[in-house]
C-alpha atoms as a PDB file:
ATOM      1  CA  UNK A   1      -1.276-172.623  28.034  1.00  0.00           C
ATOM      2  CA  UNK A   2      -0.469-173.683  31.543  1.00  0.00           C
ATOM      3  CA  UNK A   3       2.866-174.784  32.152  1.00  0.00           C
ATOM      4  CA  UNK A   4       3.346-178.465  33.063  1.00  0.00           C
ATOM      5  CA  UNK A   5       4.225-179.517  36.484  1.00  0.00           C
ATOM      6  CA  UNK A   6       6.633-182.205  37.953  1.00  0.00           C
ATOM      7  CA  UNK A   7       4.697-184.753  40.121  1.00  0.00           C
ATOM      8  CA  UNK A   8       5.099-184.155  43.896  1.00  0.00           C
ATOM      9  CA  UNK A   9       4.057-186.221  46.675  1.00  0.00           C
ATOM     10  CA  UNK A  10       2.964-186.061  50.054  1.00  0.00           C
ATOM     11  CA  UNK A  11       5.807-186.696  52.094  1.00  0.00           C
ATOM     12  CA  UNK A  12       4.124-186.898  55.608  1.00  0.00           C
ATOM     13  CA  UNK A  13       1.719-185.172  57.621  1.00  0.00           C
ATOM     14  CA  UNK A  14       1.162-184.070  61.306  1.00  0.00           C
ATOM     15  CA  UNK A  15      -0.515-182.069  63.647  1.00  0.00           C
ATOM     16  CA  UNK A  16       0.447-178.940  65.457  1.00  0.00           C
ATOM     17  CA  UNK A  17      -0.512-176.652  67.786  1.00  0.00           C
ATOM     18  CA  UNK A  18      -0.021-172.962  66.854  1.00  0.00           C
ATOM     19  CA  UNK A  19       0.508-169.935  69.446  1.00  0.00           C
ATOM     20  CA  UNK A  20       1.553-166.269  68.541  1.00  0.00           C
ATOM     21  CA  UNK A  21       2.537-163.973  71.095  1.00  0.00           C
ATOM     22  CA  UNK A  22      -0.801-161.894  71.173  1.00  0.00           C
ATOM     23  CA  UNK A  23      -2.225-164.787  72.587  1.00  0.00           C
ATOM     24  CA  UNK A  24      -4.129-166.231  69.202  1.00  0.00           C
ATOM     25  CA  UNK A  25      -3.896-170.312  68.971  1.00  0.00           C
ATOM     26  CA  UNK A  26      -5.263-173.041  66.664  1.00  0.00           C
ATOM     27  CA  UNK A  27      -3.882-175.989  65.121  1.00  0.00           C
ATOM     28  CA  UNK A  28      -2.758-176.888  61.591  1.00  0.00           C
ATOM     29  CA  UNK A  29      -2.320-180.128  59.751  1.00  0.00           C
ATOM     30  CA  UNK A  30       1.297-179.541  58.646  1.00  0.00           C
ATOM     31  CA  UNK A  31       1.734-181.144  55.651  1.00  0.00           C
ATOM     32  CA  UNK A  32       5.763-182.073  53.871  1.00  0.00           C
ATOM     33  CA  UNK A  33       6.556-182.960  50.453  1.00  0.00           C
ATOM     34  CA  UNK A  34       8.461-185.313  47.943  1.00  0.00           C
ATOM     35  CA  UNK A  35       9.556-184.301  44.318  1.00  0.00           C
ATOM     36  CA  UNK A  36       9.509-180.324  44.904  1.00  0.00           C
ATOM     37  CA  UNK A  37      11.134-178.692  42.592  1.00  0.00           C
ATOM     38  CA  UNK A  38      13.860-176.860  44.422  1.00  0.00           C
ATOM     39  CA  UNK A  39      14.659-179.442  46.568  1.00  0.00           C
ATOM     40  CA  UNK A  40      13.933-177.230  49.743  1.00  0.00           C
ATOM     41  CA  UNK A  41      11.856-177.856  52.774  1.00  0.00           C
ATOM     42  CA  UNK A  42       8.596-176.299  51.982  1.00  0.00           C
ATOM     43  CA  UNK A  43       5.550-176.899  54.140  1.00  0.00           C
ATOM     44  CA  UNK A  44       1.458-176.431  53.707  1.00  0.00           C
ATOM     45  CA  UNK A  45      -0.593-175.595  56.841  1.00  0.00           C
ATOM     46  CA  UNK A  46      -4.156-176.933  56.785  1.00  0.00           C
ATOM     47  CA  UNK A  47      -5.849-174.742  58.472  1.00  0.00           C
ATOM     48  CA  UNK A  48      -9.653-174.957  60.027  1.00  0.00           C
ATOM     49  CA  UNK A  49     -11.683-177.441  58.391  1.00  0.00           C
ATOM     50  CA  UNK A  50      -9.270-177.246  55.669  1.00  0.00           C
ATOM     51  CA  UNK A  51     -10.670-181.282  54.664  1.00  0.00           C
ATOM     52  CA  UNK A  52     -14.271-179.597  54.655  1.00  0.00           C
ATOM     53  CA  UNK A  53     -12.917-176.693  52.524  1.00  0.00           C
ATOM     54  CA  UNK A  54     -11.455-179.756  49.954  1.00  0.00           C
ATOM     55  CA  UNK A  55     -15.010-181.228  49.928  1.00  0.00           C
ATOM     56  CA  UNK A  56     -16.578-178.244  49.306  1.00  0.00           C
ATOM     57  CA  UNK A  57     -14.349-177.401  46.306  1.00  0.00           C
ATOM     58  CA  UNK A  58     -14.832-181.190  44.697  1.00  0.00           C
ATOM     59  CA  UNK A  59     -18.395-180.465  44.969  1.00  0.00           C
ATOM     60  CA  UNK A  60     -18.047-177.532  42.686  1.00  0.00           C
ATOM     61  CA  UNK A  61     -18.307-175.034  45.703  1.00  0.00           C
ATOM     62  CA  UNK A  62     -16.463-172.193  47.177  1.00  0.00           C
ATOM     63  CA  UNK A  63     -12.426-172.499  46.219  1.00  0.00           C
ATOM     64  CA  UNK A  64     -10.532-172.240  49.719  1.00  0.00           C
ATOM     65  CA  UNK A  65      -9.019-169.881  51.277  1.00  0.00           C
ATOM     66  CA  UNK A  66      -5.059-169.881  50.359  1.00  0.00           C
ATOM     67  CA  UNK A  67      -2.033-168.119  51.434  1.00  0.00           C
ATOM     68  CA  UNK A  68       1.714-168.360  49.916  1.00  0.00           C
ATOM     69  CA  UNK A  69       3.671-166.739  52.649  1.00  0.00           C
ATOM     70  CA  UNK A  70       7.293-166.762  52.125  1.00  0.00           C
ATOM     71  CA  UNK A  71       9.749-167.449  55.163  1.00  0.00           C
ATOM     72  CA  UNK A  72      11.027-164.416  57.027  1.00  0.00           C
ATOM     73  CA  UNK A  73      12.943-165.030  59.948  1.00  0.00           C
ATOM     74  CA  UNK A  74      13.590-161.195  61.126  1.00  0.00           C
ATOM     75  CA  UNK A  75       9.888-160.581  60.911  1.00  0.00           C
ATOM     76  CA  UNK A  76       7.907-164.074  61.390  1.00  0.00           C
ATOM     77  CA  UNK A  77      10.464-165.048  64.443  1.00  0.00           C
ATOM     78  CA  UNK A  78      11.749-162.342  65.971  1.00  0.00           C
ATOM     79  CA  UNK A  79       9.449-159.179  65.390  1.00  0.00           C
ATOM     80  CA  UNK A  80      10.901-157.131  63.037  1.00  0.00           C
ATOM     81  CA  UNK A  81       9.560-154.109  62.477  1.00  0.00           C
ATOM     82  CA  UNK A  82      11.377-153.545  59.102  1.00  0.00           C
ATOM     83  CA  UNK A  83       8.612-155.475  57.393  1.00  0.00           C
ATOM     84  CA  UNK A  84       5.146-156.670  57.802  1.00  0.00           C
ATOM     85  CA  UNK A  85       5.790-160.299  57.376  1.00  0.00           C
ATOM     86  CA  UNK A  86       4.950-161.152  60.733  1.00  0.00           C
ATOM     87  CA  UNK A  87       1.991-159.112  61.380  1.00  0.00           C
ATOM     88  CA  UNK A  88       0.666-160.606  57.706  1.00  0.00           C
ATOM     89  CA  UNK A  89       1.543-164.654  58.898  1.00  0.00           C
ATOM     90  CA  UNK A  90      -0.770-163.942  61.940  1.00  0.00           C
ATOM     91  CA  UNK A  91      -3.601-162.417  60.016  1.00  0.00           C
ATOM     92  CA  UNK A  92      -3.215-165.199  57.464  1.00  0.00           C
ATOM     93  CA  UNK A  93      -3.416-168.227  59.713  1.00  0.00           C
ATOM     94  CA  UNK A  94      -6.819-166.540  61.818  1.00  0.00           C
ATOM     95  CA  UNK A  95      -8.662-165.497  58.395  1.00  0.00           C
ATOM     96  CA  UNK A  96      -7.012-169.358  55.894  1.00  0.00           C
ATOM     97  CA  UNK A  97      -8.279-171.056  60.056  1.00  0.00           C
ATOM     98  CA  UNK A  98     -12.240-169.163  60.031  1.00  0.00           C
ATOM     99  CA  UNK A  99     -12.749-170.431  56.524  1.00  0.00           C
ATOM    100  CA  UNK A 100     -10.693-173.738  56.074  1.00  0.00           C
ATOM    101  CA  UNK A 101      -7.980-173.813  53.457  1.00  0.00           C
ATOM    102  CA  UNK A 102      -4.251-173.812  53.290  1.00  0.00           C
ATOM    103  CA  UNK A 103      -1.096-171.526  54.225  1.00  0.00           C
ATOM    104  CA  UNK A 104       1.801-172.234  52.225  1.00  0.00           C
ATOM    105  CA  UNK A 105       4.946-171.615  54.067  1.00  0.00           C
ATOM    106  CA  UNK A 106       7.690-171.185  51.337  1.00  0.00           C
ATOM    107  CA  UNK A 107      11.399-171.353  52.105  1.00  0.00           C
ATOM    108  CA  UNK A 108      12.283-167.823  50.012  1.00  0.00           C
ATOM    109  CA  UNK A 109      13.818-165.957  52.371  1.00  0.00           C
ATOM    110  CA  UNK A 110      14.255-161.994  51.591  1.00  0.00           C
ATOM    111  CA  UNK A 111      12.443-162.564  48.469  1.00  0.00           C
ATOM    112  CA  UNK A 112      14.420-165.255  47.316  1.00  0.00           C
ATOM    113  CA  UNK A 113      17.795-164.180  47.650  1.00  0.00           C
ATOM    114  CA  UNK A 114      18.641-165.666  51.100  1.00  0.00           C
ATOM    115  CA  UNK A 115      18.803-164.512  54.852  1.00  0.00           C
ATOM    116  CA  UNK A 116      22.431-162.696  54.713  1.00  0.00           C
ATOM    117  CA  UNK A 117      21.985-161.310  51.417  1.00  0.00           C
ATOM    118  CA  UNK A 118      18.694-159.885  52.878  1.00  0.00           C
ATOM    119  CA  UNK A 119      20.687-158.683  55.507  1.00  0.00           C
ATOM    120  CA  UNK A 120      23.179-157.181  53.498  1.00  0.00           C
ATOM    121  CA  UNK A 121      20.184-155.116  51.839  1.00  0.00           C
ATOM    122  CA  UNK A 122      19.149-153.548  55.141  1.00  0.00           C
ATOM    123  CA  UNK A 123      22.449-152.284  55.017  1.00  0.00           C
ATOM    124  CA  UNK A 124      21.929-150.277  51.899  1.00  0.00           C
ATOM    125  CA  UNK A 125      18.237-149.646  53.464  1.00  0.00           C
ATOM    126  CA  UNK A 126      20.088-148.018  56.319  1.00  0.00           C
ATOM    127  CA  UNK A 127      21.968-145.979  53.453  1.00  0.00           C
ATOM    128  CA  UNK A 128      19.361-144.944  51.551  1.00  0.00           C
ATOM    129  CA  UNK A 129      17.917-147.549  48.685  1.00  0.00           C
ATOM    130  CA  UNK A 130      14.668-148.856  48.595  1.00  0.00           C
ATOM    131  CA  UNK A 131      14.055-152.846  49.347  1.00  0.00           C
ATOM    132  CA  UNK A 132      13.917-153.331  45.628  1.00  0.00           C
ATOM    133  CA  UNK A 133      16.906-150.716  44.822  1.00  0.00           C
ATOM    134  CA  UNK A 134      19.249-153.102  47.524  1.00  0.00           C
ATOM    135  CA  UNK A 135      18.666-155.945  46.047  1.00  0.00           C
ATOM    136  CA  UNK A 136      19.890-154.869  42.753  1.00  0.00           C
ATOM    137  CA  UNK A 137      22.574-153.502  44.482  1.00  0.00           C
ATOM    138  CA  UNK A 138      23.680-156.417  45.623  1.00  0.00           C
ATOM    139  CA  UNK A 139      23.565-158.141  41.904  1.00  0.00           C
ATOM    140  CA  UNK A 140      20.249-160.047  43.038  1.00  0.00           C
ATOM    141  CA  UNK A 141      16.673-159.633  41.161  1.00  0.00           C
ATOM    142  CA  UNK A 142      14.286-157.054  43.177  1.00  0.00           C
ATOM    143  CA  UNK A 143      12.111-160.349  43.469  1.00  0.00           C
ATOM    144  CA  UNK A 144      13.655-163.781  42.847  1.00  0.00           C
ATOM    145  CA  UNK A 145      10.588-165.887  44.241  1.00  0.00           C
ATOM    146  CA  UNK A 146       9.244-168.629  41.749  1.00  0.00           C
ATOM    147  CA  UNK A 147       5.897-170.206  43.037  1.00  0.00           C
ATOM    148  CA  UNK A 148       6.363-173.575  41.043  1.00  0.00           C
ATOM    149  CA  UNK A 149       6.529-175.200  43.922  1.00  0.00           C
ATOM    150  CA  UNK A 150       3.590-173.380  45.131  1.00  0.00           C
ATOM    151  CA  UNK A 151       1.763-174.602  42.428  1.00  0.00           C
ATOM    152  CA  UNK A 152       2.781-178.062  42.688  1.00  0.00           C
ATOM    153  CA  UNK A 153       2.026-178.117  46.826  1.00  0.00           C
ATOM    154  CA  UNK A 154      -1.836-177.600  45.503  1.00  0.00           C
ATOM    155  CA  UNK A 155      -1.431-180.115  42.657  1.00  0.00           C
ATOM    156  CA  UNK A 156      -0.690-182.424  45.293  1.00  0.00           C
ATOM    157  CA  UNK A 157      -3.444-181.149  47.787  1.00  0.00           C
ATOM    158  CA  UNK A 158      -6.010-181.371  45.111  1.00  0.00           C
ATOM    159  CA  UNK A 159      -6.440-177.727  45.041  1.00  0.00           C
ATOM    160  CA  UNK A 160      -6.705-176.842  41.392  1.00  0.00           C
ATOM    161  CA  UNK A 161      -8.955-173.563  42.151  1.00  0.00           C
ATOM    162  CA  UNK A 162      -7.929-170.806  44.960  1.00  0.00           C
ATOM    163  CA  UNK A 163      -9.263-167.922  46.825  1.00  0.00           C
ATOM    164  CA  UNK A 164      -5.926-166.363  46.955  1.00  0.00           C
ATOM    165  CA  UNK A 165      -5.107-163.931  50.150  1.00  0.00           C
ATOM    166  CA  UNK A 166      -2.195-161.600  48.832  1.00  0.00           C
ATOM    167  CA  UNK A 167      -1.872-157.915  48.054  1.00  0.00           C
ATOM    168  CA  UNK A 168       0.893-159.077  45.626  1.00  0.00           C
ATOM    169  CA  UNK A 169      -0.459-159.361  41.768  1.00  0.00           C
ATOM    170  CA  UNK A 170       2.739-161.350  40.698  1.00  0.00           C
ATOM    171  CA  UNK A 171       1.802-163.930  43.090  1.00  0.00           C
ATOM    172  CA  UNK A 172      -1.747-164.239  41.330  1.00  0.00           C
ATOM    173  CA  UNK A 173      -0.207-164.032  37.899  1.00  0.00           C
ATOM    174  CA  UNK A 174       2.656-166.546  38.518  1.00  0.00           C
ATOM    175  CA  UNK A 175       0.113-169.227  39.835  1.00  0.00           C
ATOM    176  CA  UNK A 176      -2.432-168.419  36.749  1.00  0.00           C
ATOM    177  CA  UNK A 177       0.271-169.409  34.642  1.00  0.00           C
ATOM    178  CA  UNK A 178       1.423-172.412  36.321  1.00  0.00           C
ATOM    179  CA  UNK A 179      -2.370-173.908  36.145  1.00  0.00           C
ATOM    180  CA  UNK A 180      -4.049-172.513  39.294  1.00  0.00           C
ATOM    181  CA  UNK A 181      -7.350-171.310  38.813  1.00  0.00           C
ATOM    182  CA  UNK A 182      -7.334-167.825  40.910  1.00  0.00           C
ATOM    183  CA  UNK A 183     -10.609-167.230  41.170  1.00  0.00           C
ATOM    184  CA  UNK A 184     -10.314-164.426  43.657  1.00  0.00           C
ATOM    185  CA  UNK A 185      -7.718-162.263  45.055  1.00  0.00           C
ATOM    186  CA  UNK A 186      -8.540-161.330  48.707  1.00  0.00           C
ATOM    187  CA  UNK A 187      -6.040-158.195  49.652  1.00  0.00           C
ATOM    188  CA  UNK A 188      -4.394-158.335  53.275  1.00  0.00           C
ATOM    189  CA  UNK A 189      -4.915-156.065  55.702  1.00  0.00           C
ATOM    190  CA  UNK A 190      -1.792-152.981  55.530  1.00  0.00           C
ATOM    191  CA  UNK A 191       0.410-152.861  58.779  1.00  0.00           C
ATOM    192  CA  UNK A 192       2.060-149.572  59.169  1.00  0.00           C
ATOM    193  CA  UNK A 193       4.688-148.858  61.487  1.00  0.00           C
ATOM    194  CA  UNK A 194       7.190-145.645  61.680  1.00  0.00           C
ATOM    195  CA  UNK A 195       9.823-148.640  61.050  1.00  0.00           C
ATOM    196  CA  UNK A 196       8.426-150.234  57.717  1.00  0.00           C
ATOM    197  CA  UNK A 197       6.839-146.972  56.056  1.00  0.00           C
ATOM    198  CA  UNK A 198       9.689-146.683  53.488  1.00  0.00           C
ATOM    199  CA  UNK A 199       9.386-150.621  52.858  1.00  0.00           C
ATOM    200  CA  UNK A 200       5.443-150.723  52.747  1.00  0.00           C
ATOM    201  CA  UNK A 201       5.853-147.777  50.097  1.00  0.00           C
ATOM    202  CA  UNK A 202       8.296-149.263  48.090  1.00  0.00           C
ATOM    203  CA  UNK A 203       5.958-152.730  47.746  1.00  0.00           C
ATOM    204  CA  UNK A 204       3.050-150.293  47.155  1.00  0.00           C
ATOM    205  CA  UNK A 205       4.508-148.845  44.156  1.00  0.00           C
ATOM    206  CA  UNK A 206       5.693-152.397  42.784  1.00  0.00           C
ATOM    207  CA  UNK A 207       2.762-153.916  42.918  1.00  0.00           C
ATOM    208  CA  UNK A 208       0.721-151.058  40.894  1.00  0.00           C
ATOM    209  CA  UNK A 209       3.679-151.247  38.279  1.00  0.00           C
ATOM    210  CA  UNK A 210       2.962-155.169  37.760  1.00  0.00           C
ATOM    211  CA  UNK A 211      -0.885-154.114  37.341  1.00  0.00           C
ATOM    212  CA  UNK A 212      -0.230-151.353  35.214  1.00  0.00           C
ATOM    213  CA  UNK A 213       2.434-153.763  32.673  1.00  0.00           C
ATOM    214  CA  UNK A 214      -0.005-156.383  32.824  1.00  0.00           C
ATOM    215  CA  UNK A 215      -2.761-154.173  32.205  1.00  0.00           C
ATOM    216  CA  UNK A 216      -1.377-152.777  28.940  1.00  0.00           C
ATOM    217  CA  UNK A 217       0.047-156.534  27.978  1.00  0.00           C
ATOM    218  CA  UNK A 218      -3.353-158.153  28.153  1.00  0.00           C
ATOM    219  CA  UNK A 219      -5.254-154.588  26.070  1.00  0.00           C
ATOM    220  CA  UNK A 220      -2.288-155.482  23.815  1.00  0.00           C
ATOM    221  CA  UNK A 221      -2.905-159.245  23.232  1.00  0.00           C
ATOM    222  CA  UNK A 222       0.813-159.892  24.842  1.00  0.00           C
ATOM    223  CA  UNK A 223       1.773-162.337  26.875  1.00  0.00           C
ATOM    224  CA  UNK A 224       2.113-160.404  29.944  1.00  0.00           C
ATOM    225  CA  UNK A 225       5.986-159.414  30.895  1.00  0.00           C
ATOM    226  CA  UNK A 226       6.405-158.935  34.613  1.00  0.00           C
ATOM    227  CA  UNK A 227       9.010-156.093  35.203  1.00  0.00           C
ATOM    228  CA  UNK A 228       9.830-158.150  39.018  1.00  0.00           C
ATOM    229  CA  UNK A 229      12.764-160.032  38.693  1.00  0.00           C
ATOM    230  CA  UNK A 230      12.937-163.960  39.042  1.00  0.00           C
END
């Protein structure tokens, strides 16, 4: 069963005109919250005829287009090439702004264990662990991101049903279980770089060890058990 959600609210709304540094613009309806869990400043992007998308879905059409990104300063910002954040916000907003639906930018930093501590993992990166391996290193989770408030940003949107854009199963799982309807999982695009091969591996492996556990869990009649970290 679904977990319950706390009631959020719309907090305000406003436009804003988007530019990357390849030259791509639009503009998103930037929406901000009340009653979040966390407490933190998360926002939702309506992107292209993100209203029409909303229609559509009440309708009993096409679910929209949606994209929980989580906040990455080194890559969104300033162009690291240590990850494939950046490159992955870009495609997100073109592909969520050519079919209408939503981007949700989510304040979890390094996978939810902060900008320093993420830091600190490069560190041991630079040393030899893996992305996951530093973390635990560091007495953090390999993946501390919760989507509740994911979950509730849609509540509040009136987006019960999603085409979700993310390579990352736990994302799809997490959001099944908080009452989002998934009805599709549309993979990003891989960005390789002689910089991020090592980290692009690492997620590559995670994410088939969430399929396979979830796999065997659901031939099993178990309640799945994610092997990621909260």
């Amino acid at each position: 069963m679904p977990e319950a959600l706390p009631v959020a609210t719309i907090r305000t709304q406003v436009t804003v005109p988007l530019a990357f540094p390849d030259g791509y613009t639009t503009t998103a309806r930037v929406f901000t919250f009340k009653g979040l869990v966390d407490g933190r400043e998360h926002l939702a992007l309506g992107l292209g005829d993100w209203a029409g998308a909303l229609d559509r879905l009440t309708a009993g059409g096409a679910a929209p287009l949606v994209r929980p990104h989580s906040e990455c300063l080194t890559g969104d910002v300033f162009g690291s090439q240590r990850c494939d954040c950046g490159p992955q916000l870009r495609e997100a907003v073109q592909r969520i702004a050519e079919t209408g639906g939503f981007l949700l930018y989510l304040r979890q930093e390094g996978r939810g264990i902060g900008l320093y501590a993420k830091l600190d993992a490069y560190a041991l990166q630079d040393a030899g662990l893996d992305t996951y391996q530093a973390n635990v290193a560091l007495g953090r989770g390999e993946d501390e991101r919760d989507y509740t408030v994911a979950a509730q940003m849609l509540a509040t949107l009136g987006v019960p049903r999603v085409r979700l854009l993310s390579s990352n199963p736990d994302k799809a799982e997490q959001l099944t279980r908080l009452g989002v309807d998934v009805a599709e999982r549309v993979l990003t695009s891989v960005f390789l770089s002689p910089a991020n091969a090592g980290y692009l591996a690492a997620k590559a492996a995670k994410a088939a060890e969430v399929e396979a556990v979830e796999a065997a869990d659901v031939l099993a009649g178990r309640t799945p058990e994610r092997p990621v970290s909260r």
